[in-house]
N, C-alpha and C. Protein backbone atom coordinates (compact mmCIF):
# COMPACT_ATOMS: atom_id res chain seq x y z
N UNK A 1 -32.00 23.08 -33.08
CA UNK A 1 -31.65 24.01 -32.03
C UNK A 1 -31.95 23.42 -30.65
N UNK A 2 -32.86 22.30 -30.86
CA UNK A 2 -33.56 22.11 -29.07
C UNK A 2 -32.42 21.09 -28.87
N UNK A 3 -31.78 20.14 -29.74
CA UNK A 3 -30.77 19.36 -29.61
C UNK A 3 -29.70 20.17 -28.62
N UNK A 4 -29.31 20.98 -29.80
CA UNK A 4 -27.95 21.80 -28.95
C UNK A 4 -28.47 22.47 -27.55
N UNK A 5 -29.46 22.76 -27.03
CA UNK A 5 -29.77 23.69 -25.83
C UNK A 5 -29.58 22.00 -24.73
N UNK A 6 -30.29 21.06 -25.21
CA UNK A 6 -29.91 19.79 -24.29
C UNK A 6 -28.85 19.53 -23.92
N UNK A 7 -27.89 19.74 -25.12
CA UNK A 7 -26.42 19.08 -25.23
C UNK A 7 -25.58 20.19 -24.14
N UNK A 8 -26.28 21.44 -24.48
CA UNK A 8 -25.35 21.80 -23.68
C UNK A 8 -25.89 22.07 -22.14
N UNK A 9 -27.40 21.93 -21.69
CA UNK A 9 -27.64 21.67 -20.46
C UNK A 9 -26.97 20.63 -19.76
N UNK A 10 -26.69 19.42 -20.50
CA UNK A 10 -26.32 18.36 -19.62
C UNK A 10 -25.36 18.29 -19.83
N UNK A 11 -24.41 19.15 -20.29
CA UNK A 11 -22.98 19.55 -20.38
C UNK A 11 -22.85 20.17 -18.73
N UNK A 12 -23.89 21.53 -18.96
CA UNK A 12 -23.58 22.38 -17.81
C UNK A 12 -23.44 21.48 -16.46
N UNK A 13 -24.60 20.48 -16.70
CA UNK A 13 -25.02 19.59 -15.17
C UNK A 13 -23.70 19.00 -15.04
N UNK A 14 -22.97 18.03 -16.10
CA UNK A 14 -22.05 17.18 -15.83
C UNK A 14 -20.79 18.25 -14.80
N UNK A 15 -20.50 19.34 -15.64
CA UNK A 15 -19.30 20.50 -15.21
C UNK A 15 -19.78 20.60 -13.73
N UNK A 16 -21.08 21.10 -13.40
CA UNK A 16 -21.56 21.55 -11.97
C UNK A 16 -21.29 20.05 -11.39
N UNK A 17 -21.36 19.02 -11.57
CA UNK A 17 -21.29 18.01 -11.07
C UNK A 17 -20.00 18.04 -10.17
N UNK A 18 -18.92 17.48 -11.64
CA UNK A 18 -17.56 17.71 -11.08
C UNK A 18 -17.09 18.66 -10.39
N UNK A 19 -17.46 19.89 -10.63
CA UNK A 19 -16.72 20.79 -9.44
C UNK A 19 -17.52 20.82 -7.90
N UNK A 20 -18.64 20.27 -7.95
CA UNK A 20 -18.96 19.92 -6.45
C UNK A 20 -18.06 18.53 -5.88
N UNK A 21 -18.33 18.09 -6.59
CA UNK A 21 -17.86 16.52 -6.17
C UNK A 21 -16.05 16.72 -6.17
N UNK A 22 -15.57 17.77 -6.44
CA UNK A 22 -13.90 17.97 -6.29
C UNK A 22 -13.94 19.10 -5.01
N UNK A 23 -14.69 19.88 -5.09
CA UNK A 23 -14.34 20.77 -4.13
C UNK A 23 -14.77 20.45 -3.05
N UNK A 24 -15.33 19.56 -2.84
CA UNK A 24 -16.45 19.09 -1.48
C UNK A 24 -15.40 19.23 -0.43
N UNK A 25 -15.00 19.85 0.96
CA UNK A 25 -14.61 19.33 1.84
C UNK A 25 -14.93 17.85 2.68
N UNK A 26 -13.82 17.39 3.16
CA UNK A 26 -14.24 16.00 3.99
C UNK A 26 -14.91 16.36 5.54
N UNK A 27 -15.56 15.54 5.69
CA UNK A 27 -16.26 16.37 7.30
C UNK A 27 -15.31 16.41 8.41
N UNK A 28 -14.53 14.71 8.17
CA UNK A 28 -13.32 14.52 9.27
C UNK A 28 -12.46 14.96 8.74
N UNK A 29 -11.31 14.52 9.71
CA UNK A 29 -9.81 14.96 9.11
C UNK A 29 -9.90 13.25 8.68
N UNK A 30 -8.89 13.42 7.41
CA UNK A 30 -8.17 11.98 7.54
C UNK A 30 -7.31 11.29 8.47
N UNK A 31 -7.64 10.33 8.56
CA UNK A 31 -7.17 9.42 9.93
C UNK A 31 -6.09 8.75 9.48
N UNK A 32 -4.59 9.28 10.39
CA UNK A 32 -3.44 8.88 9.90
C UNK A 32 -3.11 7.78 11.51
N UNK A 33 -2.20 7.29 10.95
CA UNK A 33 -1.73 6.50 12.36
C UNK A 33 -1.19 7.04 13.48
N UNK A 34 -1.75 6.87 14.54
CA UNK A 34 -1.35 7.49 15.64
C UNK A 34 -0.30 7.51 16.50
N UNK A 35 0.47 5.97 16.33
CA UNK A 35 2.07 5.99 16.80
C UNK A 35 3.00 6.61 16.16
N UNK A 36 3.72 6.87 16.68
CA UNK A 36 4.85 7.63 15.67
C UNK A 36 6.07 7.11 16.19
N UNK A 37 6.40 5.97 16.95
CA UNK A 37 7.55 5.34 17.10
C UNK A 37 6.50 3.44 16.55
N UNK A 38 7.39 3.57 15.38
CA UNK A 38 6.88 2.00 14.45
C UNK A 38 8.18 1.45 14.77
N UNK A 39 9.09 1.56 15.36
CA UNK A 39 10.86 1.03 15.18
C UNK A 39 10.87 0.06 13.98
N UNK A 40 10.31 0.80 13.17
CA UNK A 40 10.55 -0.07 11.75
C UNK A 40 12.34 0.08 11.28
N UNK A 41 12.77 1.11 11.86
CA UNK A 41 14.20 1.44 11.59
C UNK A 41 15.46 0.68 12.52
N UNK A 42 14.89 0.30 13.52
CA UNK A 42 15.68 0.10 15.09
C UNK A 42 16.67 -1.02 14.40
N UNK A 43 17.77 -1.34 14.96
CA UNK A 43 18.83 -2.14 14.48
C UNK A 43 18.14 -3.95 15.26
N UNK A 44 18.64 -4.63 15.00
CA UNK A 44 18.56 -5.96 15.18
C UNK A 44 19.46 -6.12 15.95
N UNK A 45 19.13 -6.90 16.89
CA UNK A 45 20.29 -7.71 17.98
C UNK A 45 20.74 -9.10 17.32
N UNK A 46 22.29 -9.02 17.08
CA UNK A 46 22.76 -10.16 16.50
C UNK A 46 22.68 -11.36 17.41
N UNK A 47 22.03 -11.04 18.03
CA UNK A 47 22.29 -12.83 19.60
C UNK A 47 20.91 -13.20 18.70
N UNK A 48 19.96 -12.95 17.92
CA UNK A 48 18.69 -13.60 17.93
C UNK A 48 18.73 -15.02 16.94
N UNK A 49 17.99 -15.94 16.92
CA UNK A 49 17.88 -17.18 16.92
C UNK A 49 17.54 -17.25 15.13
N UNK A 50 17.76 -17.58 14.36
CA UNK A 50 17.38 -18.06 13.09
C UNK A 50 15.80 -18.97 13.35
N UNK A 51 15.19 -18.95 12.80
CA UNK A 51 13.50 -19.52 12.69
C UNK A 51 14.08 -20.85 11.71
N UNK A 52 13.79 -21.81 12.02
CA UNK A 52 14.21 -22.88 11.42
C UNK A 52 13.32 -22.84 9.70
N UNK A 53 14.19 -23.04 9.02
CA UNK A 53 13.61 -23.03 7.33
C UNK A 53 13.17 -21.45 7.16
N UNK A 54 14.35 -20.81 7.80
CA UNK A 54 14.38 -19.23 7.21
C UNK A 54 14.65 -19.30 5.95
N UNK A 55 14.73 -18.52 5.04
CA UNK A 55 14.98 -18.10 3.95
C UNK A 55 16.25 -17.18 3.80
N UNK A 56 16.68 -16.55 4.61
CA UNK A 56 17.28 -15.70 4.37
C UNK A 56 18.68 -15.81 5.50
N UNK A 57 19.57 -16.64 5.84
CA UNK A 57 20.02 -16.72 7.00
C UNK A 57 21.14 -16.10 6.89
N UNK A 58 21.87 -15.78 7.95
CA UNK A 58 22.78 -14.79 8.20
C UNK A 58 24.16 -15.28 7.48
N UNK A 59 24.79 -14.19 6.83
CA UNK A 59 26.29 -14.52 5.52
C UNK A 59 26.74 -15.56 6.68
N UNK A 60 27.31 -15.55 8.04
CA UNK A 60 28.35 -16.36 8.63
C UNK A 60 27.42 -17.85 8.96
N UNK A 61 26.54 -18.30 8.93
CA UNK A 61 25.87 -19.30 9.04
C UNK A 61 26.66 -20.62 7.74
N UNK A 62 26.77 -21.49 8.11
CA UNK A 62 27.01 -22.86 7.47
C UNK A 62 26.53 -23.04 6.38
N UNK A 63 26.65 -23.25 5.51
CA UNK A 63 25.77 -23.72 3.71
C UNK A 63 24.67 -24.75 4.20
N UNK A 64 23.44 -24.97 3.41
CA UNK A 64 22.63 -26.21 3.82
C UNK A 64 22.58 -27.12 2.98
N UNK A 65 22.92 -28.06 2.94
CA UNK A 65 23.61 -29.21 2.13
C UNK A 65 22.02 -29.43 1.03
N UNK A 66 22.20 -29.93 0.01
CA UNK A 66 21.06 -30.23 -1.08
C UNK A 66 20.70 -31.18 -0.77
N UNK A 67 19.22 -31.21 -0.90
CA UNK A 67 18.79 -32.26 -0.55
C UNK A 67 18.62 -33.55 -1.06
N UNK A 68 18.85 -34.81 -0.16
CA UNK A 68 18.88 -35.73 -1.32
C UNK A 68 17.85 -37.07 -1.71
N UNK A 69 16.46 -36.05 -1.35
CA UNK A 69 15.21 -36.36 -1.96
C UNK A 69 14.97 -36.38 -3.24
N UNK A 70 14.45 -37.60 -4.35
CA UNK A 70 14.48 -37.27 -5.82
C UNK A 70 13.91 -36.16 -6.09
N UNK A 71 13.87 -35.98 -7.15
CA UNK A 71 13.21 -34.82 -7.48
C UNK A 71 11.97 -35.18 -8.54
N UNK A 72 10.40 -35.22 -8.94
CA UNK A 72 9.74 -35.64 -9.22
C UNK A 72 10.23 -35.52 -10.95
């Protein structure tokens, strides 16, 4: 019997645990970012310059010939 009265005290503790530790309010607010213009959306100006050994270069750009370094 003293088994089960343990088992279920530190049952009760674990339960009281979790529902403090879920219901807790935060003291602050959560801190979101404060700009709200990121122009992560804004269009691109086609006059801009390719970065030499882009990866990704624009469809009307020239093919780049293979290189004709061996290959190990």
């Amino acid at each position: 019997m003293t088994t089960a009265l343990i088992v279920l005290a530190l049952l009760v503790l674990g339960v009281g645990i979790v529902v403090w530790a879920v219901r807790r309010k935060p003291h602050t607010p959560p801190a979101g970012p404060r700009e709200t213009d990121t122009a992560w959306n804004d269009p691109v100006t086609p006059g801009q310059a390719q970065a030499p050994g882009d990866p990704f270069p624009p469809r009307d750009a020239p093919p780049i010939p293979p290189s004709q370094d061996p290959r190990p």
